[in-house]
N, C-alpha and C. Protein backbone atom coordinates (compact mmCIF):
# COMPACT_ATOMS: atom_id res chain seq x y z
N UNK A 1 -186.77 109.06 15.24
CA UNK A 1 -185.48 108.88 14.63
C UNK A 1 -185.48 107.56 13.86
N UNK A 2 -184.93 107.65 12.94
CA UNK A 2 -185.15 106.44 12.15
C UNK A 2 -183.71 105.47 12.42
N UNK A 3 -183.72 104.16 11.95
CA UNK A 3 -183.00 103.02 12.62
C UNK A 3 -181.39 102.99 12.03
N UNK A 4 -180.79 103.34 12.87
CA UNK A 4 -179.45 103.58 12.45
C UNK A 4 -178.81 102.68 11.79
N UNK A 5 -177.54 103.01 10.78
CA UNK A 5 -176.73 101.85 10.14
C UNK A 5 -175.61 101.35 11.17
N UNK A 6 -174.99 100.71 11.17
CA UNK A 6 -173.64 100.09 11.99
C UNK A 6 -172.84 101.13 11.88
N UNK A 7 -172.32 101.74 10.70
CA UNK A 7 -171.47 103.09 10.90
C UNK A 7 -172.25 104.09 11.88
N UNK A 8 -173.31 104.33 11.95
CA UNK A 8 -173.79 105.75 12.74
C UNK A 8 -173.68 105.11 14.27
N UNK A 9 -174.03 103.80 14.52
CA UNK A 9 -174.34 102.95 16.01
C UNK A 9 -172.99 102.88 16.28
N UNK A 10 -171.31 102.44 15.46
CA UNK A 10 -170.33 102.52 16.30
C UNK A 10 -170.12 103.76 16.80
N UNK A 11 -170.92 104.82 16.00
CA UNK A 11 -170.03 106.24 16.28
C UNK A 11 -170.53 106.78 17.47
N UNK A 12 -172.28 106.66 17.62
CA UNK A 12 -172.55 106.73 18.75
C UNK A 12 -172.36 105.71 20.10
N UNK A 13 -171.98 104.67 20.01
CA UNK A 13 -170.84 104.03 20.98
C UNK A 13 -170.39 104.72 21.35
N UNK A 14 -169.44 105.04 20.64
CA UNK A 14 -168.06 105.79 20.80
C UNK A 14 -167.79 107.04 21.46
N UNK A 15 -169.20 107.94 21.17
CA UNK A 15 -169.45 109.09 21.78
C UNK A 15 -170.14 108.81 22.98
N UNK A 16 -170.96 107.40 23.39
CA UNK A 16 -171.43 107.35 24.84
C UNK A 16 -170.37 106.76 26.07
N UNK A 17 -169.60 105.95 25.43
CA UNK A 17 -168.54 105.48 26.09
C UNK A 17 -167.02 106.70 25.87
N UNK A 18 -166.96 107.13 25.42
CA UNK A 18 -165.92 108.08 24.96
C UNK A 18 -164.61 107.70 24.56
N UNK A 19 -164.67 106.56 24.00
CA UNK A 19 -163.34 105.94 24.12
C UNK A 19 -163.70 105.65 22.56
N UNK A 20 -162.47 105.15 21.75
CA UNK A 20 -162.91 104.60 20.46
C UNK A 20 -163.05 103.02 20.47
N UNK A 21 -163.88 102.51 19.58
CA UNK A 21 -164.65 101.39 19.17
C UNK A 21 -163.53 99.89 19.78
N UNK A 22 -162.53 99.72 19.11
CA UNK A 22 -161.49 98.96 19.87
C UNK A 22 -161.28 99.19 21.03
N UNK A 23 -160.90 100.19 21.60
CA UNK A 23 -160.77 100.31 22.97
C UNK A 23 -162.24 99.69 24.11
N UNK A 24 -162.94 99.96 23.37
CA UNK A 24 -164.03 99.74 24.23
C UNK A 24 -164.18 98.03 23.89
N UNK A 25 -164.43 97.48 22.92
CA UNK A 25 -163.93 95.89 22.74
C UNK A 25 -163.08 94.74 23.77
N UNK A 26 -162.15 96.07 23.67
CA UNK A 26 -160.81 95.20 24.67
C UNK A 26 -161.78 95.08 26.37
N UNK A 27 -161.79 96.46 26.34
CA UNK A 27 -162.79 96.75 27.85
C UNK A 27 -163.38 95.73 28.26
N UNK A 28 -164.37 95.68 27.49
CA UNK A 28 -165.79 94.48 27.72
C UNK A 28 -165.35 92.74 27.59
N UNK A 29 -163.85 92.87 26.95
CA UNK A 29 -163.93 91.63 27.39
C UNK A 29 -163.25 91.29 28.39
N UNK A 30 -162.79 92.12 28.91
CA UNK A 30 -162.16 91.67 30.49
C UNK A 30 -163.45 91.84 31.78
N UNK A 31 -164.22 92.42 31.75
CA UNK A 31 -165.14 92.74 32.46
C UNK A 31 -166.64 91.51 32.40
N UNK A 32 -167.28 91.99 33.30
CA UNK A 32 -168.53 90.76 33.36
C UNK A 32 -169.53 91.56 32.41
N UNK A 33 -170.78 90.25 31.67
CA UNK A 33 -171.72 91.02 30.53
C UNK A 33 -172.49 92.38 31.55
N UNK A 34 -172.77 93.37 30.51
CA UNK A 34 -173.16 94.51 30.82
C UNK A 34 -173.28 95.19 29.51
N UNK A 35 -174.09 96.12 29.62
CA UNK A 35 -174.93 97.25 28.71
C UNK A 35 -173.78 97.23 27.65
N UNK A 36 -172.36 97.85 27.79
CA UNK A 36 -171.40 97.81 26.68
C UNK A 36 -171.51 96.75 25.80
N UNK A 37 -170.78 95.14 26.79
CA UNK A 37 -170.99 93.88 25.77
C UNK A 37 -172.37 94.29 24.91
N UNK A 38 -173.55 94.13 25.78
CA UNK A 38 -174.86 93.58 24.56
C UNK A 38 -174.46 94.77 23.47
N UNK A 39 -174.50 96.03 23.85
CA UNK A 39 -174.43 97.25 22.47
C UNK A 39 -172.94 96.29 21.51
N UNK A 40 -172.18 96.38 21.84
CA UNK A 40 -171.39 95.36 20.78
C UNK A 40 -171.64 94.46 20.21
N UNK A 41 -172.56 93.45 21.30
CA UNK A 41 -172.19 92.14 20.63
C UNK A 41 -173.55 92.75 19.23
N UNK A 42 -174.77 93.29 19.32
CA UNK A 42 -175.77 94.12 18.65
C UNK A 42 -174.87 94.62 17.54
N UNK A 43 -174.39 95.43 17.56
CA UNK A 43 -173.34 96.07 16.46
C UNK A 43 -172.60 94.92 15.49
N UNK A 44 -171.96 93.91 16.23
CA UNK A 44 -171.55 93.16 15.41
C UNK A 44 -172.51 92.18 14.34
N UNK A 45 -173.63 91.99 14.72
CA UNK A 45 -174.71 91.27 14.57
C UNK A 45 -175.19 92.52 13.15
N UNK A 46 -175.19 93.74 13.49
CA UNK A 46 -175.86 94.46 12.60
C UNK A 46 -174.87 94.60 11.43
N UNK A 47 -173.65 94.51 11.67
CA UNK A 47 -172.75 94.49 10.66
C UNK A 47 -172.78 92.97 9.66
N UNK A 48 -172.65 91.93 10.41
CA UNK A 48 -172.78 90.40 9.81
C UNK A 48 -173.85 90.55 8.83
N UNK A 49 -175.54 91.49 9.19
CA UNK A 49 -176.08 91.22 8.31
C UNK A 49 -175.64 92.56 7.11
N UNK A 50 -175.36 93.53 7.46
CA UNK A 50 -175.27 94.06 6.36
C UNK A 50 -174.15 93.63 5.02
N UNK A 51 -173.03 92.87 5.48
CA UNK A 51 -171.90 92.52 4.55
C UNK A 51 -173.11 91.14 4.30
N UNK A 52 -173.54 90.66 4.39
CA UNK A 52 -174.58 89.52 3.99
C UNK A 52 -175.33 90.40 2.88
N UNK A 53 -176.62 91.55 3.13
CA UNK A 53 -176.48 91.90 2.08
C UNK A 53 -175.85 92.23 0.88
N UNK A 54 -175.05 93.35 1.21
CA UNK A 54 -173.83 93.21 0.41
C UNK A 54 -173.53 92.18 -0.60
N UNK A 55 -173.07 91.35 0.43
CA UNK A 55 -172.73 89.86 -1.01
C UNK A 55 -173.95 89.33 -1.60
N UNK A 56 -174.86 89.30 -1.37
CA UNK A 56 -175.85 88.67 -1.91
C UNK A 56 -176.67 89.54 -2.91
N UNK A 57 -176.63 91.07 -2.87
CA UNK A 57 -176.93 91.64 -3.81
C UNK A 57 -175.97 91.69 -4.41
N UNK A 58 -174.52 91.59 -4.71
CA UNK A 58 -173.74 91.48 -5.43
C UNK A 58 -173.92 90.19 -6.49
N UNK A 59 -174.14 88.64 -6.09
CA UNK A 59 -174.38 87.74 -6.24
C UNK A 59 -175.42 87.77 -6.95
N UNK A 60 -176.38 88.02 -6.41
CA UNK A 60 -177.40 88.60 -7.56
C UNK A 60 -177.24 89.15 -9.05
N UNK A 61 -176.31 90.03 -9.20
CA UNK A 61 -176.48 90.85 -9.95
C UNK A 61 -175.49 90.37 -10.45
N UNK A 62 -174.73 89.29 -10.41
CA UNK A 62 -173.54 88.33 -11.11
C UNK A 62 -175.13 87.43 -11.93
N UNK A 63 -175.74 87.04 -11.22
CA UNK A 63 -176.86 85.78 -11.80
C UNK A 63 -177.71 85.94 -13.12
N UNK A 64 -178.07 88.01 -12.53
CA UNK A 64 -178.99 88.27 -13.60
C UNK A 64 -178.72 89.50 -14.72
N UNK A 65 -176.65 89.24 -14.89
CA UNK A 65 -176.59 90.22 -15.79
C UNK A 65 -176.63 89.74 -17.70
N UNK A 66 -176.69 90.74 -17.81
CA UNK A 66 -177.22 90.94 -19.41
C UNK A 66 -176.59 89.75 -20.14
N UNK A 67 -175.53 89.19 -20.02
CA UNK A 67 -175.05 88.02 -20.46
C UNK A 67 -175.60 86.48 -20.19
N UNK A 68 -175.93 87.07 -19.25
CA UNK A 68 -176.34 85.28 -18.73
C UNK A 68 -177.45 84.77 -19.00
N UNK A 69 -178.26 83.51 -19.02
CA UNK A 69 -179.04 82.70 -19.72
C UNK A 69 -179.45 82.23 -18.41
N UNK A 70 -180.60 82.37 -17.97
CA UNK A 70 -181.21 82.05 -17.12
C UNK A 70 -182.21 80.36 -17.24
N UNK A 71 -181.77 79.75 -16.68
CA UNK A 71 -182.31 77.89 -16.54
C UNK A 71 -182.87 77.90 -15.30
N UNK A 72 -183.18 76.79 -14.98
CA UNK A 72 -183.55 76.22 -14.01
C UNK A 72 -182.85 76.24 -13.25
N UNK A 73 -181.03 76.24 -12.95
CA UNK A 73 -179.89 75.77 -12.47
C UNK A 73 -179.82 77.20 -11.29
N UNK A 74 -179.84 78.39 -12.63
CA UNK A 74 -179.62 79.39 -11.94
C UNK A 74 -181.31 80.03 -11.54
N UNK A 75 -182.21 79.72 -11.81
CA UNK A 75 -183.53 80.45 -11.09
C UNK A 75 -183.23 79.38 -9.73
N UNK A 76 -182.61 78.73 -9.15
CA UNK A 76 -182.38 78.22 -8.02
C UNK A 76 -181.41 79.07 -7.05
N UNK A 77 -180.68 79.55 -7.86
CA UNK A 77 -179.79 80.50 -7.02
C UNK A 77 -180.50 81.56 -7.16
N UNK A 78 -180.72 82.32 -8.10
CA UNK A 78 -181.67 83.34 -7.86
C UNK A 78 -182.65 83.40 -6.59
N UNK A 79 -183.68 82.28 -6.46
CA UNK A 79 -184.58 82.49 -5.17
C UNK A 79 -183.91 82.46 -3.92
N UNK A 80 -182.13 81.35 -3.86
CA UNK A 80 -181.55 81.58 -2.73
C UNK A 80 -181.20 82.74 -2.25
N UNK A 81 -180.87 83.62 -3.15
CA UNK A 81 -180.28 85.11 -3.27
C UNK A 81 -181.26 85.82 -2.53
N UNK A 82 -182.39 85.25 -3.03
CA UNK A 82 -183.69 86.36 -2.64
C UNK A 82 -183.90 86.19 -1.40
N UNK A 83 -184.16 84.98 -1.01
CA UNK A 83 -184.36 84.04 0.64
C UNK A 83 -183.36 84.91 1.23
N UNK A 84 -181.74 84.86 0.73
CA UNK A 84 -181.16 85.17 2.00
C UNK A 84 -180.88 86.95 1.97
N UNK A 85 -181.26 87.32 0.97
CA UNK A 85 -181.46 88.80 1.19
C UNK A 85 -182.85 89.47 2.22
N UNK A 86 -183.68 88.53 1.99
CA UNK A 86 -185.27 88.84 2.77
C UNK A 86 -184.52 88.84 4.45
N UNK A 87 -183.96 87.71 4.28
CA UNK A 87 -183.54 86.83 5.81
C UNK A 87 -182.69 88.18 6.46
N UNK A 88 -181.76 88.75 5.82
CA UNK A 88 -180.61 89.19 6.52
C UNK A 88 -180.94 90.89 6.39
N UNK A 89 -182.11 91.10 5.58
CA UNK A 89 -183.09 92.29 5.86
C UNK A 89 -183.63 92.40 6.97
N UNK A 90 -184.28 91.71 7.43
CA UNK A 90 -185.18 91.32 7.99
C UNK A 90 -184.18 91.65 9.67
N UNK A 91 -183.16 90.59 9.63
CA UNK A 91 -181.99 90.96 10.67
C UNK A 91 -181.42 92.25 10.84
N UNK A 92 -180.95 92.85 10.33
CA UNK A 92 -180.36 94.14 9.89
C UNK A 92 -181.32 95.25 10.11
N UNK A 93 -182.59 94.89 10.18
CA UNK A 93 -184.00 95.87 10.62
C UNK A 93 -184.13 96.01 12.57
N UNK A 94 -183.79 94.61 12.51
CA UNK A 94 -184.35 94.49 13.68
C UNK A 94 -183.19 94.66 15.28
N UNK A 95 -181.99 94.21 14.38
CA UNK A 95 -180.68 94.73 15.40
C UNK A 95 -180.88 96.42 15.19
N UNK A 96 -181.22 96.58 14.07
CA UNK A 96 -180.42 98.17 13.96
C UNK A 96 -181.80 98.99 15.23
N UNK A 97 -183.23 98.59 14.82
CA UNK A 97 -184.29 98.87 16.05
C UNK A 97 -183.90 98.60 16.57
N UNK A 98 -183.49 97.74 17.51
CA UNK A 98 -183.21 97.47 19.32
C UNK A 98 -182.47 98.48 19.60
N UNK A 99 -181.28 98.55 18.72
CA UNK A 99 -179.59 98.75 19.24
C UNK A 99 -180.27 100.65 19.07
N UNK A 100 -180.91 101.10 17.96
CA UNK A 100 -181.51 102.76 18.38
C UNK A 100 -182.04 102.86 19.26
N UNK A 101 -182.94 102.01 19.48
CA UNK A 101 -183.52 102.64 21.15
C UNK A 101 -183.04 102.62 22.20
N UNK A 102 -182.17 101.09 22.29
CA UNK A 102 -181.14 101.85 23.85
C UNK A 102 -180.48 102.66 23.58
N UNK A 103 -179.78 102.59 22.73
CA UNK A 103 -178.85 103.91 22.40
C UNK A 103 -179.65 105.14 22.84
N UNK A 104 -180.98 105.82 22.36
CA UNK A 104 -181.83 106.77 22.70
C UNK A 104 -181.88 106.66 24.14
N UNK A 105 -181.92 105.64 24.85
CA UNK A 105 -182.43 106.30 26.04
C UNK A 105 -181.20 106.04 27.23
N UNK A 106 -179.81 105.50 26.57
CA UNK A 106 -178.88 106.22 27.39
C UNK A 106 -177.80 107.56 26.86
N UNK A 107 -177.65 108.06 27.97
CA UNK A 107 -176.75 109.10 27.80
C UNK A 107 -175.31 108.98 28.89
N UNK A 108 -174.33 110.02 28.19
CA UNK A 108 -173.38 109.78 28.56
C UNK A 108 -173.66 110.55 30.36
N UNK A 109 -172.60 110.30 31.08
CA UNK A 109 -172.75 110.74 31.82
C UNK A 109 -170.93 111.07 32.26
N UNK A 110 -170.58 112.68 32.92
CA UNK A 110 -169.56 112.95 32.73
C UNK A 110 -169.15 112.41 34.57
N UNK A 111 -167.67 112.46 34.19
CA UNK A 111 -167.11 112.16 35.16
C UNK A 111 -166.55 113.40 36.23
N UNK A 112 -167.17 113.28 37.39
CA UNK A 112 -166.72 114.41 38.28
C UNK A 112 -165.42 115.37 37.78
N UNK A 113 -165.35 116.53 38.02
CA UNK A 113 -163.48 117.21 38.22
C UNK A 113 -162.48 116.66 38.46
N UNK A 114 -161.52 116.26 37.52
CA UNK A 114 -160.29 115.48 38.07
C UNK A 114 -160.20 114.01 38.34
N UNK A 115 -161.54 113.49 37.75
CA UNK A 115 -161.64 111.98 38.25
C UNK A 115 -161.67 111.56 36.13
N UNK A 116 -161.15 110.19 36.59
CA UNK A 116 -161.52 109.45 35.13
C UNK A 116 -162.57 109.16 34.40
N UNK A 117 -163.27 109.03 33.23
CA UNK A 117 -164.19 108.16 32.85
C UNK A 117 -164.26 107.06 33.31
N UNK A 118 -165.14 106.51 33.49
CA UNK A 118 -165.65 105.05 34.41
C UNK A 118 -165.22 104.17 33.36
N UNK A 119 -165.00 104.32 32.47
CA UNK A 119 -164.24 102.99 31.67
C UNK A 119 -162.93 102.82 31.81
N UNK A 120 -162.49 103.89 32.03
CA UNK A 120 -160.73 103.69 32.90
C UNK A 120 -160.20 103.67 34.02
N UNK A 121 -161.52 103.98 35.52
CA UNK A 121 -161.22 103.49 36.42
C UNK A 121 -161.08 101.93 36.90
N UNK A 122 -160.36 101.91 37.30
CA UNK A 122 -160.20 100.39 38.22
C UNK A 122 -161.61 99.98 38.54
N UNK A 123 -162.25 99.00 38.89
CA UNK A 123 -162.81 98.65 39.50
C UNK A 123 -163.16 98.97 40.90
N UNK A 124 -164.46 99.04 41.63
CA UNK A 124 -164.54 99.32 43.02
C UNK A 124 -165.07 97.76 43.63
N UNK A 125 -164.13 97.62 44.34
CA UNK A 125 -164.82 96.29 45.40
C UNK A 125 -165.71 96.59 45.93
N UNK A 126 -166.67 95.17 46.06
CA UNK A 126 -167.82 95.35 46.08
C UNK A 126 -167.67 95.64 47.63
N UNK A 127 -168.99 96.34 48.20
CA UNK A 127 -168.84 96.57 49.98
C UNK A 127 -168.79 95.21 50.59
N UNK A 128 -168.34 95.43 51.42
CA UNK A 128 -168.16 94.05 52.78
C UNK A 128 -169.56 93.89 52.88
N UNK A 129 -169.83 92.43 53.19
CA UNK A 129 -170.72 91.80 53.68
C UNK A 129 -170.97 92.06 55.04
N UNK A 130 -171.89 92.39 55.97
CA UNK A 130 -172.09 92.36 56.86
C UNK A 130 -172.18 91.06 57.52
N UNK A 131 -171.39 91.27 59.11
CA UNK A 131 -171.31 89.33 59.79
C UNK A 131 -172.28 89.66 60.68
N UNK A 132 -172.99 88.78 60.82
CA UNK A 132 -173.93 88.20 61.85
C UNK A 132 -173.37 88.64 63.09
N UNK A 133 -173.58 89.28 63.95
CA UNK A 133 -173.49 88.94 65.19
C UNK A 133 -173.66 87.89 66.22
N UNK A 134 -172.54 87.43 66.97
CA UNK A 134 -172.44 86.11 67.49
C UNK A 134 -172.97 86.60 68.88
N UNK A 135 -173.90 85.21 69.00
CA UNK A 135 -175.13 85.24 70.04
C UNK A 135 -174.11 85.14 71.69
N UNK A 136 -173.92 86.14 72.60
CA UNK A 136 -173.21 85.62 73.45
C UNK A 136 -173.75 84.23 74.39
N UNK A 137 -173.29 83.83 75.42
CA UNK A 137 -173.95 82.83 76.06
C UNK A 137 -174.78 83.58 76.89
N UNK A 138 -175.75 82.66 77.14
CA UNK A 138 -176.93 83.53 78.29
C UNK A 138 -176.76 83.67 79.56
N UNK A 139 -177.33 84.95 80.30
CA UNK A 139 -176.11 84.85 81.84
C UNK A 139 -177.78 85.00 82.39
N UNK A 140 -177.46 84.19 83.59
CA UNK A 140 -177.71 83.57 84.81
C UNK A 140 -178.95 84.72 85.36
């Protein structure tokens, strides 16, 4: 399977958690880090770089259109353009790989008959600690 965009990775979120993209946001931040947070905080990361492309091929193509007179001034912005398009390629490759393969190797898992999705149950306290047994005194 080839490396998903941020639109295809929220959607499959959305379909592993079953809830939509905000909802699941709110979730994770009341809760301790876990599999949800990292797939988000990943998503957001894959999005940062793609609106980075975005502007910078835009920017680009402000630098080197048919009007403009290319100097020294602007072949400086030009190579920045290029630097930070390589850079945020390069990012945008490598979130979007990670964030497909966990995605691939979890699946949803349904919630018993009549019970909630685990993202809308309450919490379960954790089990009791087991106490030591207190040593009686020693008899005679």
């Amino acid at each position: 399977m080839p490396d998903l965009t941020s639109t295809e990775i929220a959607v499959r979120i959305e379909d592993l958690y079953g809830a939509p993209l905000t909802d699941l946001e709110v979730h994770a931040r009341d809760q301790p880090p876990g599999m949800l947070a990292a797939l988000l905080g990943s998503l957001t990361d894959l999005q940062l770089a793609e609106r980075n492309i975005d502007f910078q091929m835009t920017r680009l193509r402000e630098l080197t259109g048919p009007e403009r007179v290319i100097g020294s001034f602007e072949a400086g912005h030009l190579l920045d353009c290029a630097r930070r398009i390589t850079a945020s390629v390069a990012a945008r490759d490598a979130h979007s790989k990670a964030t497909t393969a966990v995605l691939q190797s979890l699946h949803r898992v349904s919630a018993p008959q009549g019970q909630a999705p685990a993202h809308e149950r309450a919490p379960t306290p954790p089990p009791a600690v087991p106490t030591p047994a207190v040593p009686s005194a020693p008899s005679r």
